[in-house]
N, C-alpha and C. Protein backbone atom coordinates (compact mmCIF):
# COMPACT_ATOMS: atom_id res chain seq x y z
N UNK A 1 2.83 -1.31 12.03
CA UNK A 1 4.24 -1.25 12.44
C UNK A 1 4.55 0.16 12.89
N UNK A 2 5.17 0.30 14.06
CA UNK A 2 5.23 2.07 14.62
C UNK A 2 6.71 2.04 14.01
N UNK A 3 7.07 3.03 14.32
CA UNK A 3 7.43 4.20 14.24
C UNK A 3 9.41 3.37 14.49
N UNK A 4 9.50 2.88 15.86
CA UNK A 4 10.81 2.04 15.98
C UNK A 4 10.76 1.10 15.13
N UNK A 5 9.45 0.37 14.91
CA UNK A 5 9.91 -1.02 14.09
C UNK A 5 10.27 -0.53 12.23
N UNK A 6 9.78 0.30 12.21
CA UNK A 6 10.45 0.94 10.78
C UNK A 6 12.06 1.61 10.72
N UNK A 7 12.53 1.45 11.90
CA UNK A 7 13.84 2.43 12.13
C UNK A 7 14.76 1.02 12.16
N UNK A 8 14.16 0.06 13.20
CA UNK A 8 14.92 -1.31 13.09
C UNK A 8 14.99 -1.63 11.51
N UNK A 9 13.98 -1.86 10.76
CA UNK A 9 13.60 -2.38 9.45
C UNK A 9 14.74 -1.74 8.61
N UNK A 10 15.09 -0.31 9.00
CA UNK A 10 15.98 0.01 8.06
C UNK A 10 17.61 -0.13 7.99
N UNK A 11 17.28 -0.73 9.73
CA UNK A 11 19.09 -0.83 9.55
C UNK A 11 19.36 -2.49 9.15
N UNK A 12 17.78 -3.29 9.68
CA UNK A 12 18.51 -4.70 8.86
C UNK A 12 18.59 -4.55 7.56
N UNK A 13 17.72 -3.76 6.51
CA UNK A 13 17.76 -4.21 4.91
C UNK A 13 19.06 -3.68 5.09
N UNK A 14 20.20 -2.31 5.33
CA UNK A 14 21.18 -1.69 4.67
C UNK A 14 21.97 -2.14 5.17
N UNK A 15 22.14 -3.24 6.54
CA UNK A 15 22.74 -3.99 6.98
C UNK A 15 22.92 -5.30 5.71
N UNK A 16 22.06 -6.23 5.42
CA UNK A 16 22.06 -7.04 4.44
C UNK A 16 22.27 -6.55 3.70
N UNK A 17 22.12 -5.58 2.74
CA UNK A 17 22.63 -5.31 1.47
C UNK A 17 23.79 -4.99 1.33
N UNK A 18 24.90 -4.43 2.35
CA UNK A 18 26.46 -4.58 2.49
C UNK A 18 27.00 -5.64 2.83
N UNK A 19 26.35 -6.64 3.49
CA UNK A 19 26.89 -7.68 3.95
C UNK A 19 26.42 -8.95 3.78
N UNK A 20 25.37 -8.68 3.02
CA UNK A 20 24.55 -10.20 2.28
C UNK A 20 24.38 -11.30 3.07
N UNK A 21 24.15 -12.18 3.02
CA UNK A 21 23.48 -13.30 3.93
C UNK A 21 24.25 -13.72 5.48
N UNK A 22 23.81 -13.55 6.36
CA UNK A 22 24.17 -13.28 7.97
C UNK A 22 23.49 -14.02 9.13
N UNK A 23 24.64 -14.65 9.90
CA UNK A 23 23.60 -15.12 11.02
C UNK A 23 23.67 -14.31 11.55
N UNK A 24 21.91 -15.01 12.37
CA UNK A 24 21.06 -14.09 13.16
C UNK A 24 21.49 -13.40 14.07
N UNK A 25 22.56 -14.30 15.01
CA UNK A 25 23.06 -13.17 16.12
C UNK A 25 23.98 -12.06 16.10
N UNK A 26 24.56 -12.45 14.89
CA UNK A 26 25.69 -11.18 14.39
C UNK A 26 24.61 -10.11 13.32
N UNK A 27 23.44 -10.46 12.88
CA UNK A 27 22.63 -9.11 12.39
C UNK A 27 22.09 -8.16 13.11
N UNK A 28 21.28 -9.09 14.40
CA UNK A 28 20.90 -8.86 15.33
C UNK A 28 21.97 -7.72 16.44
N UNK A 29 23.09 -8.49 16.45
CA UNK A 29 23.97 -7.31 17.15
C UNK A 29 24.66 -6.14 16.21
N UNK A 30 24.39 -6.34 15.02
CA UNK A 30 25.00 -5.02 14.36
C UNK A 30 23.98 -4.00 14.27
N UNK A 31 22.39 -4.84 14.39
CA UNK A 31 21.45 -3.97 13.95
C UNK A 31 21.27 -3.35 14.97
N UNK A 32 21.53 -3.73 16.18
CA UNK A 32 21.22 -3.17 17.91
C UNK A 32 22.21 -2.04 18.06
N UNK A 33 22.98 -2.62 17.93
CA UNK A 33 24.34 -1.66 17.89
C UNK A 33 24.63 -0.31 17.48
N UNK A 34 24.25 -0.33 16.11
CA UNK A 34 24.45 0.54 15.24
C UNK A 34 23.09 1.43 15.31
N UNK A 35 21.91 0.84 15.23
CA UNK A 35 20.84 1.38 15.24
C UNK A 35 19.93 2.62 16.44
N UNK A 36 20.31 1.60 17.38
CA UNK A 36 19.93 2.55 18.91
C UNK A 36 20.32 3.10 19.41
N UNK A 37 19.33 4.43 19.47
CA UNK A 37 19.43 5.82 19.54
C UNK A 37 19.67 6.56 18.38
N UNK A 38 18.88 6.06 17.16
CA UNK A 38 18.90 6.88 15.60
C UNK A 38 17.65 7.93 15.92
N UNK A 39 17.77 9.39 15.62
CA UNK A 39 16.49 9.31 16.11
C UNK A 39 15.96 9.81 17.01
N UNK A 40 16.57 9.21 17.96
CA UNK A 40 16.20 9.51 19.76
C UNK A 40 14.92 7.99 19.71
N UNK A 41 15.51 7.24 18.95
CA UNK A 41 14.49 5.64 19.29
C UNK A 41 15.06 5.15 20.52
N UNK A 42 14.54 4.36 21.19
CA UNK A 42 14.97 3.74 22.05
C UNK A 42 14.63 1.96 22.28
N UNK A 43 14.47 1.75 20.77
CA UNK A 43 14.27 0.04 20.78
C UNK A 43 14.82 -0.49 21.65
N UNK A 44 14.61 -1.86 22.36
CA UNK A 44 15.56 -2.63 22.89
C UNK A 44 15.87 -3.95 22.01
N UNK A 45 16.44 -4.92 22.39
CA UNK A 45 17.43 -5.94 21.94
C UNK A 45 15.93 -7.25 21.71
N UNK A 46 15.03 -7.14 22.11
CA UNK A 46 13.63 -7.95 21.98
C UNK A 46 13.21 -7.36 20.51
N UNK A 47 12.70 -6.22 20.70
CA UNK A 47 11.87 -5.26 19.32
C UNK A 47 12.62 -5.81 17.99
N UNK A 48 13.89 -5.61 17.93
CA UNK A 48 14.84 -6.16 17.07
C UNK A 48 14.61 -7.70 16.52
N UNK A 49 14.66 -8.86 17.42
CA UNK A 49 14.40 -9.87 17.11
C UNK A 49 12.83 -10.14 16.41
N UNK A 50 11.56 -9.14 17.08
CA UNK A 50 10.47 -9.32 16.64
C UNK A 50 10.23 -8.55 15.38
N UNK A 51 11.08 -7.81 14.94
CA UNK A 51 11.15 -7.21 13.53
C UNK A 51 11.58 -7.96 12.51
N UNK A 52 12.80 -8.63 12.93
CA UNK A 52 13.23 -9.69 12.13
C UNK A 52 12.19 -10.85 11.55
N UNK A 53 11.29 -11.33 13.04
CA UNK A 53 10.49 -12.31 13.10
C UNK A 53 9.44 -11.90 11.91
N UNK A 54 8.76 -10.74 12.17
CA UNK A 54 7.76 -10.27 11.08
C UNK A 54 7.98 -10.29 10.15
N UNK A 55 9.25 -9.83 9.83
CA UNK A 55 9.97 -9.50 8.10
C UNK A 55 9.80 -10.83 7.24
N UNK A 56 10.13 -11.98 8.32
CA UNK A 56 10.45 -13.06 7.75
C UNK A 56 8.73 -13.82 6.93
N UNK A 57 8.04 -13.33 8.28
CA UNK A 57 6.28 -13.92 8.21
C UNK A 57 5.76 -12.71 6.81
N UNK A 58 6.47 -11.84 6.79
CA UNK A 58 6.05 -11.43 5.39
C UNK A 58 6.82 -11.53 3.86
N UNK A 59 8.01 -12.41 4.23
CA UNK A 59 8.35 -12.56 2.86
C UNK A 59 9.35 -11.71 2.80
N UNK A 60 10.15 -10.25 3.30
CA UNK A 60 11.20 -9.80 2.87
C UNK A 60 12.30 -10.40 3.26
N UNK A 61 12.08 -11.19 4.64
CA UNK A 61 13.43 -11.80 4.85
C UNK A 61 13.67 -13.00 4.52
N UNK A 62 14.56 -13.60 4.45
CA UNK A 62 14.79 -15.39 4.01
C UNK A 62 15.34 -15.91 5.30
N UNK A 63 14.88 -16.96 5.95
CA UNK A 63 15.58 -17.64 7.54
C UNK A 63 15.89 -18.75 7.33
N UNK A 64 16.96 -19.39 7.26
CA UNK A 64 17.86 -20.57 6.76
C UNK A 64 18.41 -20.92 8.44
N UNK A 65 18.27 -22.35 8.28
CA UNK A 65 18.84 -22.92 9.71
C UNK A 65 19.64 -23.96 8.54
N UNK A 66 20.86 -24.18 8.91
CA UNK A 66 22.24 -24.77 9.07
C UNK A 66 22.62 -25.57 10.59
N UNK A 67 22.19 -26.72 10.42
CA UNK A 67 23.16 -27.49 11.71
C UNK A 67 22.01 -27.01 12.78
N UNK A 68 22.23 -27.26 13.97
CA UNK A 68 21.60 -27.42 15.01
C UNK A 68 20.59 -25.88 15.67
N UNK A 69 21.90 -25.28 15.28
CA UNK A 69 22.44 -23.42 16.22
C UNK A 69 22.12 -22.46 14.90
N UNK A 70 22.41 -22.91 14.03
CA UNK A 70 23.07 -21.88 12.93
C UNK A 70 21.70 -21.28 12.45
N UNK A 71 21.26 -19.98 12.66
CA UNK A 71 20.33 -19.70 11.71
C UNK A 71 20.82 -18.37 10.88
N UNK A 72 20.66 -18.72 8.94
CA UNK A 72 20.89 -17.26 8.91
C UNK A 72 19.93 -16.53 8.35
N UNK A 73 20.30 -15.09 8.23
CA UNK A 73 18.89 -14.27 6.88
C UNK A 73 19.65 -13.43 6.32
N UNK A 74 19.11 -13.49 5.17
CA UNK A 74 19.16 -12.35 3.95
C UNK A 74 18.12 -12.42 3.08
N UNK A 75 17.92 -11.09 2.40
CA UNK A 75 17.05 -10.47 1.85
C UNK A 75 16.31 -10.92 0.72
N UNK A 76 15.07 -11.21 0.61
CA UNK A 76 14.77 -11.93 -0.14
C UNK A 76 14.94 -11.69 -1.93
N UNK A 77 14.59 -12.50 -2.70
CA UNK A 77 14.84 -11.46 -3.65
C UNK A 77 13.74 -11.65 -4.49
N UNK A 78 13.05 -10.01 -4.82
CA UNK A 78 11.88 -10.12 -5.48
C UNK A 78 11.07 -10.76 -6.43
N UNK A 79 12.05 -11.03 -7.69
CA UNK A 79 12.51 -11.65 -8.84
C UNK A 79 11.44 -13.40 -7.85
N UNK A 80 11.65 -13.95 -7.17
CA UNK A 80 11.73 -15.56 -6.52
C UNK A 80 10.47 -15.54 -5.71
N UNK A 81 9.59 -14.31 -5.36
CA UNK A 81 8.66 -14.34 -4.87
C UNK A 81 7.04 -13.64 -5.27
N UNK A 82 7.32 -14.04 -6.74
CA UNK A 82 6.23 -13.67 -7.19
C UNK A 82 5.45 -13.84 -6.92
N UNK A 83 4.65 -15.15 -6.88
CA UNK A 83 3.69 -15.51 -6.52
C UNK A 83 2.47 -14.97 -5.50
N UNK A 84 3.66 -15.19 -4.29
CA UNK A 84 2.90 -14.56 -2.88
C UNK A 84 3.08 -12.75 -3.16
N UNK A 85 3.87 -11.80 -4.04
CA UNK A 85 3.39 -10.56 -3.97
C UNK A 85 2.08 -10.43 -4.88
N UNK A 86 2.08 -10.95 -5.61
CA UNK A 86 0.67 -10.81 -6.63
C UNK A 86 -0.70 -11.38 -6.00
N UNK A 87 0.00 -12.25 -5.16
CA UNK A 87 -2.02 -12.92 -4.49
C UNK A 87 -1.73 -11.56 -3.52
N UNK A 88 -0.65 -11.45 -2.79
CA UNK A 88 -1.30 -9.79 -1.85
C UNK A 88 -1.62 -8.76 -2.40
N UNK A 89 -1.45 -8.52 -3.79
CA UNK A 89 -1.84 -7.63 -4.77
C UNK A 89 -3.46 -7.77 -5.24
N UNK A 90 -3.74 -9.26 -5.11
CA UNK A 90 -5.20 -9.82 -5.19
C UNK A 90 -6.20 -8.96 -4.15
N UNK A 91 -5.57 -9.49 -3.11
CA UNK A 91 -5.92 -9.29 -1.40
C UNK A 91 -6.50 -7.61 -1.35
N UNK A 92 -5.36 -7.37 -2.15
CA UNK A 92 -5.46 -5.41 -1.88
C UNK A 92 -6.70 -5.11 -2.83
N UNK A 93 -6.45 -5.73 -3.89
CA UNK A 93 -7.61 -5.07 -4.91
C UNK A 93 -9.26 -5.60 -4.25
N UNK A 94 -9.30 -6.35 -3.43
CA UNK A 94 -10.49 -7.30 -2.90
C UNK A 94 -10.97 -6.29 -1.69
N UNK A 95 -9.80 -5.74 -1.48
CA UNK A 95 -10.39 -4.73 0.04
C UNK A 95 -10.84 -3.44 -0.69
N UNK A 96 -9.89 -2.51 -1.72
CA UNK A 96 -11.06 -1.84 -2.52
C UNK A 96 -12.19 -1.98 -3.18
N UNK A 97 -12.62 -3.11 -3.33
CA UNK A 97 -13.50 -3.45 -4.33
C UNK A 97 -14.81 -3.61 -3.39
N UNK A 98 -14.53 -3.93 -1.94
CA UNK A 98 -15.43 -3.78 -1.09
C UNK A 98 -15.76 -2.39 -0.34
N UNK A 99 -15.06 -1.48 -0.55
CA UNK A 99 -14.75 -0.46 -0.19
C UNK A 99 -15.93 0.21 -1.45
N UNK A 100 -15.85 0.49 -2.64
CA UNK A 100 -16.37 0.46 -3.45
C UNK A 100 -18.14 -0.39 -3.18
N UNK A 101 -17.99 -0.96 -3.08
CA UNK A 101 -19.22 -1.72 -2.53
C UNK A 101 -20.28 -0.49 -1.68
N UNK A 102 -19.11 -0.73 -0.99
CA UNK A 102 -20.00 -0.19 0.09
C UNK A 102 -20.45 1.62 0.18
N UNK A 103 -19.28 1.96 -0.30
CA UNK A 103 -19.68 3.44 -1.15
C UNK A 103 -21.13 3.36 -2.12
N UNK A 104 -21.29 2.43 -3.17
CA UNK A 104 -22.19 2.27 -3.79
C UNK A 104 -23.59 2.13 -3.32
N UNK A 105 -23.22 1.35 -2.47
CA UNK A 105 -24.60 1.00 -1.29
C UNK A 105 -24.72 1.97 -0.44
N UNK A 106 -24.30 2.92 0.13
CA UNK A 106 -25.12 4.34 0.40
C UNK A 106 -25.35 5.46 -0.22
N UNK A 107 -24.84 5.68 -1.39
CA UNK A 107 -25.07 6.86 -1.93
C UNK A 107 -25.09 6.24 -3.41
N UNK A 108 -25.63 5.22 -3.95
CA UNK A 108 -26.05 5.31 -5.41
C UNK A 108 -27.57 5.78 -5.53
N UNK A 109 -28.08 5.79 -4.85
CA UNK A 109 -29.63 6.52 -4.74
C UNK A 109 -29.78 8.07 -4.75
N UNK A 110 -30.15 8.90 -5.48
CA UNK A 110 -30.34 10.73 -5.26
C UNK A 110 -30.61 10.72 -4.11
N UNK A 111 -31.47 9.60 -3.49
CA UNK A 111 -32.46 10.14 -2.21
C UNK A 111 -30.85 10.20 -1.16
N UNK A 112 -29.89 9.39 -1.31
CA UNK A 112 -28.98 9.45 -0.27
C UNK A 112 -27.63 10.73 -0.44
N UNK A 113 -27.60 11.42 -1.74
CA UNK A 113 -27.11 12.53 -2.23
C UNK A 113 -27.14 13.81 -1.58
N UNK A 114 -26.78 13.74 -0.92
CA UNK A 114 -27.32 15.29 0.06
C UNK A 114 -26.23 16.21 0.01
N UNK A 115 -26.63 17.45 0.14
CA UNK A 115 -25.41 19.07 0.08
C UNK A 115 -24.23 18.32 1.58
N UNK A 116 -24.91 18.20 2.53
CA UNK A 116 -24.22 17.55 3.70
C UNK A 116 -23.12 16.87 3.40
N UNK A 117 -23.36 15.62 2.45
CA UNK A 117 -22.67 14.49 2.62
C UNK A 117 -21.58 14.39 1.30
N UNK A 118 -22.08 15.92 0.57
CA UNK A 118 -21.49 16.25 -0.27
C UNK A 118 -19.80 15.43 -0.35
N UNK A 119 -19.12 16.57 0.85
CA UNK A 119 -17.76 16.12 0.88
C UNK A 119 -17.41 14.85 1.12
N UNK A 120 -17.93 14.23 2.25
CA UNK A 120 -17.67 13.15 2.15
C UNK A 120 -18.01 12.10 1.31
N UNK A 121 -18.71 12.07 0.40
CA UNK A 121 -18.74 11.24 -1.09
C UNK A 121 -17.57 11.80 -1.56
N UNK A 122 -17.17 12.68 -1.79
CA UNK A 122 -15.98 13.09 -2.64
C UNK A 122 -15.05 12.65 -2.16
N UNK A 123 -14.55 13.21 -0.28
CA UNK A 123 -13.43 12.33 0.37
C UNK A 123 -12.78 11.17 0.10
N UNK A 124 -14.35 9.84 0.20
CA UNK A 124 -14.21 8.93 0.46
C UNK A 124 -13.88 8.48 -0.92
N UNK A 125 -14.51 8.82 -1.89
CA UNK A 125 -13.92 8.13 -3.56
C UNK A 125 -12.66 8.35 -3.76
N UNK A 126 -11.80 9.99 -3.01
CA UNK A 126 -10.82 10.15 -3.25
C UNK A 126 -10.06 9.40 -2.33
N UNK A 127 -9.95 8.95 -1.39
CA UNK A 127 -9.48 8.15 -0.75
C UNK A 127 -9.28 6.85 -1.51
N UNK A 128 -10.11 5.98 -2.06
CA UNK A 128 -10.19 4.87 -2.52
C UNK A 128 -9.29 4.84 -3.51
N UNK A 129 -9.94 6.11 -4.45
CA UNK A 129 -8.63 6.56 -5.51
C UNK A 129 -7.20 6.28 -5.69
N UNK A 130 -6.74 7.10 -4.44
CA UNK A 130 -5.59 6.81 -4.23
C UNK A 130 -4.79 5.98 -3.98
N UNK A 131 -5.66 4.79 -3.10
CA UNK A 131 -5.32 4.11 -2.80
C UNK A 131 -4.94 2.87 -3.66
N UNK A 132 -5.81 2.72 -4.98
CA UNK A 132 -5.69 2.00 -6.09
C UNK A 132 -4.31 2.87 -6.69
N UNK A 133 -4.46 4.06 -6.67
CA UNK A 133 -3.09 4.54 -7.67
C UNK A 133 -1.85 4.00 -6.84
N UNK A 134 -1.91 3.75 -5.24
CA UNK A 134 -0.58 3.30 -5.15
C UNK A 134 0.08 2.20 -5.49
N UNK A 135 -1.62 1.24 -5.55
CA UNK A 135 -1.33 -0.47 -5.79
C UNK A 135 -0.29 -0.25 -7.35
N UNK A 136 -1.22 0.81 -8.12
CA UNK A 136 -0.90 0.47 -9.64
C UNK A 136 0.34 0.70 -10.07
N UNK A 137 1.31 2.05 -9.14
CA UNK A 137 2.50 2.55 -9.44
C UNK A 137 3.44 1.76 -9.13
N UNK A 138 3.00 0.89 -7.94
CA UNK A 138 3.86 -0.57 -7.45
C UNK A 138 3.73 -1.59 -9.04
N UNK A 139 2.62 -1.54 -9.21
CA UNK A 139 2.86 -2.37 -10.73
C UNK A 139 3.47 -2.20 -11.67
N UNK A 140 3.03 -0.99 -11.71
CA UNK A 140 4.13 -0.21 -13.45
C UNK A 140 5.28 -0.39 -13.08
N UNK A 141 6.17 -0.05 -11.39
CA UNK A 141 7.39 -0.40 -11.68
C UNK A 141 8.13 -2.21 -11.64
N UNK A 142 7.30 -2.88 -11.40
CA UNK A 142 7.53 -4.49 -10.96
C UNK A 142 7.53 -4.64 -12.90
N UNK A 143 6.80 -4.18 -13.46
CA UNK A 143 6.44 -5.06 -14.97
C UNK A 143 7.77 -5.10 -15.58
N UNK A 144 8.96 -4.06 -14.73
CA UNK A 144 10.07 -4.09 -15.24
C UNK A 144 10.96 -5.71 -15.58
N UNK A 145 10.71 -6.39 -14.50
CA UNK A 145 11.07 -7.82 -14.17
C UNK A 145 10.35 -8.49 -14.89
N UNK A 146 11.25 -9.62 -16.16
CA UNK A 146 10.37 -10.19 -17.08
C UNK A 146 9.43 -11.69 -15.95
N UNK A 147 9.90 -11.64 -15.12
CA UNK A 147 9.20 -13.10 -14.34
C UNK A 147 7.95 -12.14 -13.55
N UNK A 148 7.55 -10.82 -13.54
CA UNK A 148 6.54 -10.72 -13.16
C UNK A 148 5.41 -10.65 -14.46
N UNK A 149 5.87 -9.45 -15.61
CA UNK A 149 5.72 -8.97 -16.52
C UNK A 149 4.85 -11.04 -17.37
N UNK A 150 5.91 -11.78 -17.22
CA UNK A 150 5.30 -12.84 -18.19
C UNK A 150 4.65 -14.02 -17.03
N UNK A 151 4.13 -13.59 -15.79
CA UNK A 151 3.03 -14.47 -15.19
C UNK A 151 1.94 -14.40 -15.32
N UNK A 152 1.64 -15.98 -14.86
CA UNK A 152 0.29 -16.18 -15.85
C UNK A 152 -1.07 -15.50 -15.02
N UNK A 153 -0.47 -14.76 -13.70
CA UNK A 153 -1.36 -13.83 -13.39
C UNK A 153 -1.55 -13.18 -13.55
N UNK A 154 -0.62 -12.07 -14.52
CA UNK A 154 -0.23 -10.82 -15.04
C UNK A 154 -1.84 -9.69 -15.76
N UNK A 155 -2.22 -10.61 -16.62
CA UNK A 155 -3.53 -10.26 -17.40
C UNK A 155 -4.15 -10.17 -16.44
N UNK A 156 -4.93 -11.22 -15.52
CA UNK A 156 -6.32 -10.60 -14.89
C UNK A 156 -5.54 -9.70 -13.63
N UNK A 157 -4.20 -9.89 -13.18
CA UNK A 157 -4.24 -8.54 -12.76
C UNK A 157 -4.37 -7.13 -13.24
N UNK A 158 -3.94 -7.01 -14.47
CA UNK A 158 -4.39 -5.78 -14.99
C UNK A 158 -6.18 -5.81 -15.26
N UNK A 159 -6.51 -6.64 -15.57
CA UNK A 159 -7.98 -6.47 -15.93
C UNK A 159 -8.85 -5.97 -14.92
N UNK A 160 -8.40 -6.68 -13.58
CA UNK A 160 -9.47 -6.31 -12.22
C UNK A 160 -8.84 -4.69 -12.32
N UNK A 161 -7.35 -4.06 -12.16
CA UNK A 161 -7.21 -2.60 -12.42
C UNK A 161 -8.03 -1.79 -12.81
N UNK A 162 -8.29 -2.18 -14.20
CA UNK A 162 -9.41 -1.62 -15.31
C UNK A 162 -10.56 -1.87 -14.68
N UNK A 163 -11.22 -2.78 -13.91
CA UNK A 163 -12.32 -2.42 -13.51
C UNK A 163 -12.59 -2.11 -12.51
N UNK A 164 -11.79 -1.89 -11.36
CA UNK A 164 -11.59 -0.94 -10.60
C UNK A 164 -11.68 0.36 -10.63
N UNK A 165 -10.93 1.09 -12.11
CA UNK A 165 -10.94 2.34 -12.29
C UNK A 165 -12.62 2.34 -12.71
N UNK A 166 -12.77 1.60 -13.49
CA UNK A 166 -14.01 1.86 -14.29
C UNK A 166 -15.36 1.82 -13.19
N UNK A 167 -15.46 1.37 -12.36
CA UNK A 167 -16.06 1.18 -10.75
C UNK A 167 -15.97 2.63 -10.21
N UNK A 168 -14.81 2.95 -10.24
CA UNK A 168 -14.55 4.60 -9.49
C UNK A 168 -15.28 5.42 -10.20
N UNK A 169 -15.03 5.33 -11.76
CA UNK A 169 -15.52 6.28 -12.56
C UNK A 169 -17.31 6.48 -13.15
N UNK A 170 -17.82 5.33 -13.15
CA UNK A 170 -19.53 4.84 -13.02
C UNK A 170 -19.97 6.03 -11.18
N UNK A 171 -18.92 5.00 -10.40
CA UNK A 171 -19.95 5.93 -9.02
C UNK A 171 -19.83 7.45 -8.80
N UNK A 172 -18.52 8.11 -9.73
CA UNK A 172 -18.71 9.58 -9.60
C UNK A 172 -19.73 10.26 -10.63
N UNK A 173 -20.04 9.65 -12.03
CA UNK A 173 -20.72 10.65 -12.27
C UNK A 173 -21.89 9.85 -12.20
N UNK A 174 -22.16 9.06 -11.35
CA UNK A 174 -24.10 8.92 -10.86
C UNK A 174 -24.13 9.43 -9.79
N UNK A 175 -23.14 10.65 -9.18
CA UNK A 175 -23.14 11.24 -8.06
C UNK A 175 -24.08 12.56 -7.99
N UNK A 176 -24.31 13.11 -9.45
CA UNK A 176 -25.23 14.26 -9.24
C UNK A 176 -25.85 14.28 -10.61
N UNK A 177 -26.68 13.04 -10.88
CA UNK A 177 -27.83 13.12 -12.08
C UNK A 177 -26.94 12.96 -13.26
N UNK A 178 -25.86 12.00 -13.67
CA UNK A 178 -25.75 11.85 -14.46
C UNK A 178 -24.74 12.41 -15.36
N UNK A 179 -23.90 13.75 -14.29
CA UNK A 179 -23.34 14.16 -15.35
C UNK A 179 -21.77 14.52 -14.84
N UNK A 180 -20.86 15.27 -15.83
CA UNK A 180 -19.38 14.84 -14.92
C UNK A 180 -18.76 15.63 -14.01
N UNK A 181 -19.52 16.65 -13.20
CA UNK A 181 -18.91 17.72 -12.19
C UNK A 181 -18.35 17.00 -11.07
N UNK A 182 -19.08 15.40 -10.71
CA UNK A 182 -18.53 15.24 -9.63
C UNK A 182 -17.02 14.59 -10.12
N UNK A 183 -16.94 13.75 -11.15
CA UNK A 183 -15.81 13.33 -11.65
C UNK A 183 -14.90 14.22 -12.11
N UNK A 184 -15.03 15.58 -12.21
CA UNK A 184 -14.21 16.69 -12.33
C UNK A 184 -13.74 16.41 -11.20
N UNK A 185 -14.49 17.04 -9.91
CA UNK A 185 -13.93 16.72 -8.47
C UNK A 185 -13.48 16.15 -8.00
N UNK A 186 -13.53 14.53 -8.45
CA UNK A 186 -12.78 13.75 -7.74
C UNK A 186 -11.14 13.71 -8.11
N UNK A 187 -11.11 14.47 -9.64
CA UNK A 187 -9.96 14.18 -10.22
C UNK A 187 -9.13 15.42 -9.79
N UNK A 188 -9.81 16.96 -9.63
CA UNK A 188 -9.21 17.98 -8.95
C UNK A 188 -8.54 17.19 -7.47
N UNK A 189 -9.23 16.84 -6.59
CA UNK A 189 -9.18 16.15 -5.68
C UNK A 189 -7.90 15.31 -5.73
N UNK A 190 -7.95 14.45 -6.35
CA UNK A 190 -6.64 13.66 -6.90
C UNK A 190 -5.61 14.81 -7.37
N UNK A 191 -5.33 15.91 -7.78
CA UNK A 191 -4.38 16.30 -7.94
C UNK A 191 -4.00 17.43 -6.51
N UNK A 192 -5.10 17.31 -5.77
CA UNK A 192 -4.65 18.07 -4.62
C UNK A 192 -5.37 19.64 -4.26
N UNK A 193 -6.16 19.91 -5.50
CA UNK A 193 -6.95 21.18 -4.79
C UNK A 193 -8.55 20.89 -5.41
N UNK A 194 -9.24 21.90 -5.39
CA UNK A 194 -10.54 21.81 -6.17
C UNK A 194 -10.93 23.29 -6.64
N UNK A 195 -11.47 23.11 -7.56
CA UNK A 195 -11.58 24.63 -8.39
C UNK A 195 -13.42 24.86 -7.97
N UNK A 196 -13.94 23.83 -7.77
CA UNK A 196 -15.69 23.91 -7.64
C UNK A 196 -16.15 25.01 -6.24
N UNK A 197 -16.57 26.19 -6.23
CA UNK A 197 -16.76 26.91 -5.14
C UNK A 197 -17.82 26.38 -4.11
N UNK A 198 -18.19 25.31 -4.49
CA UNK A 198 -19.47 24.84 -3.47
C UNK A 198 -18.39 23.60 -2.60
N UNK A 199 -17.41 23.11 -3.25
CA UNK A 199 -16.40 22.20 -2.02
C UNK A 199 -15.47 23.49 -1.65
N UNK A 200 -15.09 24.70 -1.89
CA UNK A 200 -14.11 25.41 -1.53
C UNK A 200 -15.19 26.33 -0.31
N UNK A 201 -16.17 26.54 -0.49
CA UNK A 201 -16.98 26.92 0.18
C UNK A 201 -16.88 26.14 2.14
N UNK A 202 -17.61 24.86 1.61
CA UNK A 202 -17.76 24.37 2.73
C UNK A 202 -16.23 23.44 3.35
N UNK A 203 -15.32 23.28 2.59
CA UNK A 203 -13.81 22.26 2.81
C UNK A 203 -12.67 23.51 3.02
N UNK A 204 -12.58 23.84 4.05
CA UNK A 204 -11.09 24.84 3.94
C UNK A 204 -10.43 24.34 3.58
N UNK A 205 -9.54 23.34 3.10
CA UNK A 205 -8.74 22.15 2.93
C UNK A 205 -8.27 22.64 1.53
N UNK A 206 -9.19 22.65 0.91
CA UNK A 206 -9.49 22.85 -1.02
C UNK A 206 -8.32 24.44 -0.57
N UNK A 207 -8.64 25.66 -0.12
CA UNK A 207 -8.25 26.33 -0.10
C UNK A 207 -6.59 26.50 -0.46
């Protein structure tokens, strides 16, 4: 999604949330209206409708037809769509876990361990890293809602978590014989610098 379709996105949710459930052509013209030229965007009156369209194919919006003409939307509400956020929560953990995979499969061998490829083993775990910490911070705050908190998917979603982390944490320290400098690194890494002079050496970045 660029750059306009996130600028549209924001004037339908704050649009619906003052004005709660709306037909399409009166959202559509408040969102056009009000919206273009936020920015210096220059959406047109199409982009708008195909934002709507997407929102809907992903679940934030709700599209109700009434009578022949009448279609309306408002915002879905989280609480009612459990289901489908937790299998995409599935989905997400299935693309790290291959990600992981495939990290494992070139560099669990010493022979594939090289000073070279140094950083990028580190990069790439930290990358993955993160990317699990965003799934998880989306979780910690959803557990707030007792209809997510008491589904009966709830457990093995936390469990695949746990072995996810535990996946991250096996491939860093078989990263250099066994022991935990690289898992130091990955976790410096995770907080944003590195103290090890052999990545500050070759990564200006660390600097």
């Amino acid at each position: 999604m660029g750059t306009d379709d996130n600028y549209i996105w924001k004037f339908i949710r704050e649009t619906l949330e003052k004005e709660g459930r709306m037909r399409g052509t009166a959202l559509h013209r408040e969102v056009f209206s009000n919206g273009r030229g936020y920015k210096n965007t220059k959406f047109g009156e199409q982009a708008v409708w195909n934002v709507m369209t997407s929102r809907v194919e992903q679940g934030a919006l709700i599209k109700e037809s009434e009578g022949k003409q009448a279609v309306f939307y408002s915002l879905t509400d989280i609480t009612n769509n459990i289901s489908k956020i937790l299998d995409g929560l599935f989905k997400d953990f299935e693309v790290i876990l291959e990600r992981l995979e495939i990290f494992h499969e070139h560099y669990a061998k010493p022979k594939s361990q090289t000073e070279s490829n140094y950083l990028i083993r580190l990069m790439e775990l930290t990358k993955i890293s993160r990317e699990l910490m965003k799934k998880q911070s989306y979780l910690s705050l959803v557990i707030g809602f007792k209809n997510f908190s008491q589904h009966k998917s709830w457990k093995r979603l936390n469990k695949t978590v746990d072995e996810l982390w535990t996946s991250i944490r096996w491939n860093a320290v078989h990263q250099l014989g066994n022991n935990d400098k690289f898992l130091q690194e990955l976790i410096w890494s995770l907080q944003g610098y590195a103290r090890d002079e052999h990545s500050k050496k070759l990564y200006s970045g660390f600097m």
